[in-house]
Protein backbone atom coordinates (compact mmCIF):
# COMPACT_ATOMS: atom_id res chain seq x y z
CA UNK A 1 125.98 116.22 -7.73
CA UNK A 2 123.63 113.18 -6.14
CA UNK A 3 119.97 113.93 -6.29
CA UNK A 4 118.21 115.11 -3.11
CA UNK A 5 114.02 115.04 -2.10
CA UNK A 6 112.24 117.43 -3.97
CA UNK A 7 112.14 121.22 -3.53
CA UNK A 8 109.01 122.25 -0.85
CA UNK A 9 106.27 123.42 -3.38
CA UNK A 10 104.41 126.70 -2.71
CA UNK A 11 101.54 126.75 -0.79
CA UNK A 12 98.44 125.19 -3.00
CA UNK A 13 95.44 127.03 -4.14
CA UNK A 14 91.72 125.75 -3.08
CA UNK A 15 88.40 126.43 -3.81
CA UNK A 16 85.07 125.14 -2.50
CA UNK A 17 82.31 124.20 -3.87
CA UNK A 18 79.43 123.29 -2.14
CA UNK A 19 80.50 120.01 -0.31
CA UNK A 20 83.63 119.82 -2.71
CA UNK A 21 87.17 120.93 -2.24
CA UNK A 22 89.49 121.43 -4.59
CA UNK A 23 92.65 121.65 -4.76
CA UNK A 24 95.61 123.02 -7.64
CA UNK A 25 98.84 123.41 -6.96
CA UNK A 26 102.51 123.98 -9.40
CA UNK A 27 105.11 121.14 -10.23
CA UNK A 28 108.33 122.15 -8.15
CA UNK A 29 111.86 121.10 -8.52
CA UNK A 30 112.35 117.28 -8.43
CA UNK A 31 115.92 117.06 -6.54
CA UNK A 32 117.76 115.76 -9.44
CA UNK A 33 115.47 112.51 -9.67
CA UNK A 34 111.89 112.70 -10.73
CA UNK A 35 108.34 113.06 -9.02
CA UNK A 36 107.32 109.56 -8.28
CA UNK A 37 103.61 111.23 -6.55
CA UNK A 38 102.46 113.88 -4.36
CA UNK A 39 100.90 113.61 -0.70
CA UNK A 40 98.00 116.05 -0.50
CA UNK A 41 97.39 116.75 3.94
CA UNK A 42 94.11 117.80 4.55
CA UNK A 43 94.29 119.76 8.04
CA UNK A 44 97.21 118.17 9.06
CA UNK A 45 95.86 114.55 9.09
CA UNK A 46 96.91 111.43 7.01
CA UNK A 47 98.32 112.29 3.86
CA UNK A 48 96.86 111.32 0.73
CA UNK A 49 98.87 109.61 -2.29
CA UNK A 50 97.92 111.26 -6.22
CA UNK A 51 99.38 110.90 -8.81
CA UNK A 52 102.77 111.84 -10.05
CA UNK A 53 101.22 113.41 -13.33
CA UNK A 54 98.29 115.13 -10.81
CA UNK A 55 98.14 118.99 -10.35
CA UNK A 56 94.83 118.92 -9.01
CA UNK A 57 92.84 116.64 -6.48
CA UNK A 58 89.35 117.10 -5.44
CA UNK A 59 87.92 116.31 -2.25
CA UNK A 60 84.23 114.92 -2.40
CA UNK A 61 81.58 115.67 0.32
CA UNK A 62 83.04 116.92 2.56
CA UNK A 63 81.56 118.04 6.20
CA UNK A 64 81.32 121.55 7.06
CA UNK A 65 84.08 123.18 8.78
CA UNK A 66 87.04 125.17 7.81
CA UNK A 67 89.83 123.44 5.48
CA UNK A 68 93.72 123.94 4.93
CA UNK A 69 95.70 121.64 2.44
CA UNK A 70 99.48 121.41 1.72
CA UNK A 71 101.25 119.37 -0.39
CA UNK A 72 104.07 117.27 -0.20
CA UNK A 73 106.25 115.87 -3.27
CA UNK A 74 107.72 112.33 -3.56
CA UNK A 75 110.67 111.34 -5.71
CA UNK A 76 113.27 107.96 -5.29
CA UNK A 77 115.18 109.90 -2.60
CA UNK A 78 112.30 110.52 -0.16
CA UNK A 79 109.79 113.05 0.39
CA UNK A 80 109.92 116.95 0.40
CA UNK A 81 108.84 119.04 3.20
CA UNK A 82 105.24 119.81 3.35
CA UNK A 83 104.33 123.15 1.33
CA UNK A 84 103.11 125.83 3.11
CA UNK A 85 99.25 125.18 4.15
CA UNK A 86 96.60 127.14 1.64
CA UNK A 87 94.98 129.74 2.35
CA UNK A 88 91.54 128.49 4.88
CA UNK A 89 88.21 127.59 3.09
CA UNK A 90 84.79 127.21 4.54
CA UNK A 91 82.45 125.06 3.50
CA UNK A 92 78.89 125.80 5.40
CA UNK A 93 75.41 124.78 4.52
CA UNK A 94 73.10 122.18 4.37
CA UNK A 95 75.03 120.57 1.24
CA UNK A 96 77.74 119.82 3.16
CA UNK A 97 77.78 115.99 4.55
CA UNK A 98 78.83 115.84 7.99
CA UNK A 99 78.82 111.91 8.37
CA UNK A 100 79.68 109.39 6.17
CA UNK A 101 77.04 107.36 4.73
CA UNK A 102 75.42 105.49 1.60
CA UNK A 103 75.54 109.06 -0.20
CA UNK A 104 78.49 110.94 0.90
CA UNK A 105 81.38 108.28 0.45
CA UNK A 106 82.99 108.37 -2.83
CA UNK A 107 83.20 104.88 -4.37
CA UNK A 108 85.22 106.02 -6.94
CA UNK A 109 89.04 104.27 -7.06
CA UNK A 110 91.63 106.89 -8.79
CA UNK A 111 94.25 104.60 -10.46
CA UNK A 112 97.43 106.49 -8.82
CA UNK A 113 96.43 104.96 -5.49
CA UNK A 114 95.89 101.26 -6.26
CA UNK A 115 92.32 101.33 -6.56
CA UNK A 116 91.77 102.27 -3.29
CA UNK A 117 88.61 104.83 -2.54
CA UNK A 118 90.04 107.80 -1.56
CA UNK A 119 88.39 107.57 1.74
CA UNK A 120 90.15 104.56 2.38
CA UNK A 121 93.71 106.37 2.46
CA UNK A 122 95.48 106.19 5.52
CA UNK A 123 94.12 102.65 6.78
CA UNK A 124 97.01 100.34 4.71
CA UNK A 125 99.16 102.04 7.68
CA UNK A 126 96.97 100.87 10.48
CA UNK A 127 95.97 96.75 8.77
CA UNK A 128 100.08 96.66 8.94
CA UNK A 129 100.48 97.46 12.21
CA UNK A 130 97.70 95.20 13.39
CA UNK A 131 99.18 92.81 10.70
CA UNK A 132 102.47 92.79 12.97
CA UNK A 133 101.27 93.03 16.27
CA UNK A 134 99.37 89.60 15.42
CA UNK A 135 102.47 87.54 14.29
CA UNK A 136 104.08 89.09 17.34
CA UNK A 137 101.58 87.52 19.17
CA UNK A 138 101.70 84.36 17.58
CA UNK A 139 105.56 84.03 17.67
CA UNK A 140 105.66 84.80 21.36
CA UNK A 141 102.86 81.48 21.46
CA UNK A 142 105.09 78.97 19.25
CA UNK A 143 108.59 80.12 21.20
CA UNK A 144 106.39 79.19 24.59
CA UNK A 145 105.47 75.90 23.06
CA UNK A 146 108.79 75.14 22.06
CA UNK A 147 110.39 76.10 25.08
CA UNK A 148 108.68 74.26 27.09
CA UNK A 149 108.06 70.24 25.48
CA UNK A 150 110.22 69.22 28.00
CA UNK A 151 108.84 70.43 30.71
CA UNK A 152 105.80 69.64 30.06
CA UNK A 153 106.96 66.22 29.24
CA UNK A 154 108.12 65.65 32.81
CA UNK A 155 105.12 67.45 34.67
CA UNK A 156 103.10 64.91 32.67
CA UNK A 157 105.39 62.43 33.85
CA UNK A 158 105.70 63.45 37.57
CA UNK A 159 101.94 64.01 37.00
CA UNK A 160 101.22 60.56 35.57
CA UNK A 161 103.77 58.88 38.61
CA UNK A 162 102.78 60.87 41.78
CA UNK A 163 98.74 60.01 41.52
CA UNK A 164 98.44 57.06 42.78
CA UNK A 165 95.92 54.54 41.43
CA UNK A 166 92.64 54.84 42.21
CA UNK A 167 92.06 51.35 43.07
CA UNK A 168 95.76 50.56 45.46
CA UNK A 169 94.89 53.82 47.32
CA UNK A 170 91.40 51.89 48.20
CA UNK A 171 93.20 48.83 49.57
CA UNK A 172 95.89 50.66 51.16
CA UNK A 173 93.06 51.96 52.82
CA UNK A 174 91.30 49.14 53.59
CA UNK A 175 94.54 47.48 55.41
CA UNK A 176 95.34 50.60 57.29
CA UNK A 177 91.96 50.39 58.82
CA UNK A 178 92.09 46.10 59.54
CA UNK A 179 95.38 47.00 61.05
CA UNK A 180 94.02 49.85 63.21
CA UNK A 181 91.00 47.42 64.70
């Protein structure tokens, strides 16, 4: 039997705290080949890399509002189908951030992600599209430059031959108008 994705977990447990969520959840099945991380998705938006060894994940300062988290599982064979969203939490209150700034981002880098801040998740997605779309760019510019050297060769040419000197178009000039007297 060939291993598969993992097994959809169940649906996480979270609590609040203030400005903090927190989130637990339970190890599922691994498809035959093991848990290489988990994706955490806070209200359905990017998904959030932990830790293979993880079974918790808190969320720092976050904004007031109402909160759902499910969790995904990620082994050699791909990705398992999002668990079941928790149960809603709201945070409320004047302890809750509900900007980013100096005091609410969490500088903190969690070794499972690369040493990313965990408000930086999401954006590796979005420098390699921009990343691509800029070598597009630039390819398009070199094939145009190569295409085109002889072209531009012989416009400089016809360019270069069908201006006539400043100087013969004087005394061409200059005869026409003794001639025309």
């Amino acid at each position: 039997m060939s291993a598969t994705a993992p097994v959809a977990l169940a649906a996480p447990k979270v609590t609040a705290k203030g400005s903090t969520l927190t989130v637990a959840w339970t190890a599922g099945a691994d498809g035959g080949s093991p848990v290489t991380g988990y994706k955490l998705v806070l209200n359905g938006g990017t998904p959030i890399p932990v830790a293979a060894t993880a079974t918790t994940h808190t969320f720092p300062k976050l904004g007031a509002g109402t909160y759902r988290v499910s969790v995904i599982a990620t082994n050699a064979i791909g990705d398992s189908t999002a668990s079941p969203a928790s149960a809603k939490v709201t945070l409320t209150g004047a302890t809750a951030a509900t900007t980013p700034s100096e005091t609410s981002v969490d500088t903190t880098a969690a070794a499972s992600d690369g040493g990313a801040p965990s408000w930086l998740a999401g954006t590796g997605i979005l420098l390699a599209i921009v990343a691509i779309g800029a070598l597009a760019l630039l390819g398009q510019r070199v094939l145009k430059r190569r295409a085109t050297p002889a072209a531009a060769g012989a416009t400089a040419e016809a360019a270069t031959t069908s201006v006539p000197d400043a100087a013969a178009s004087a005394e061409a000039s200059d005869g026409a108008r003794s001639s025309d007297r």
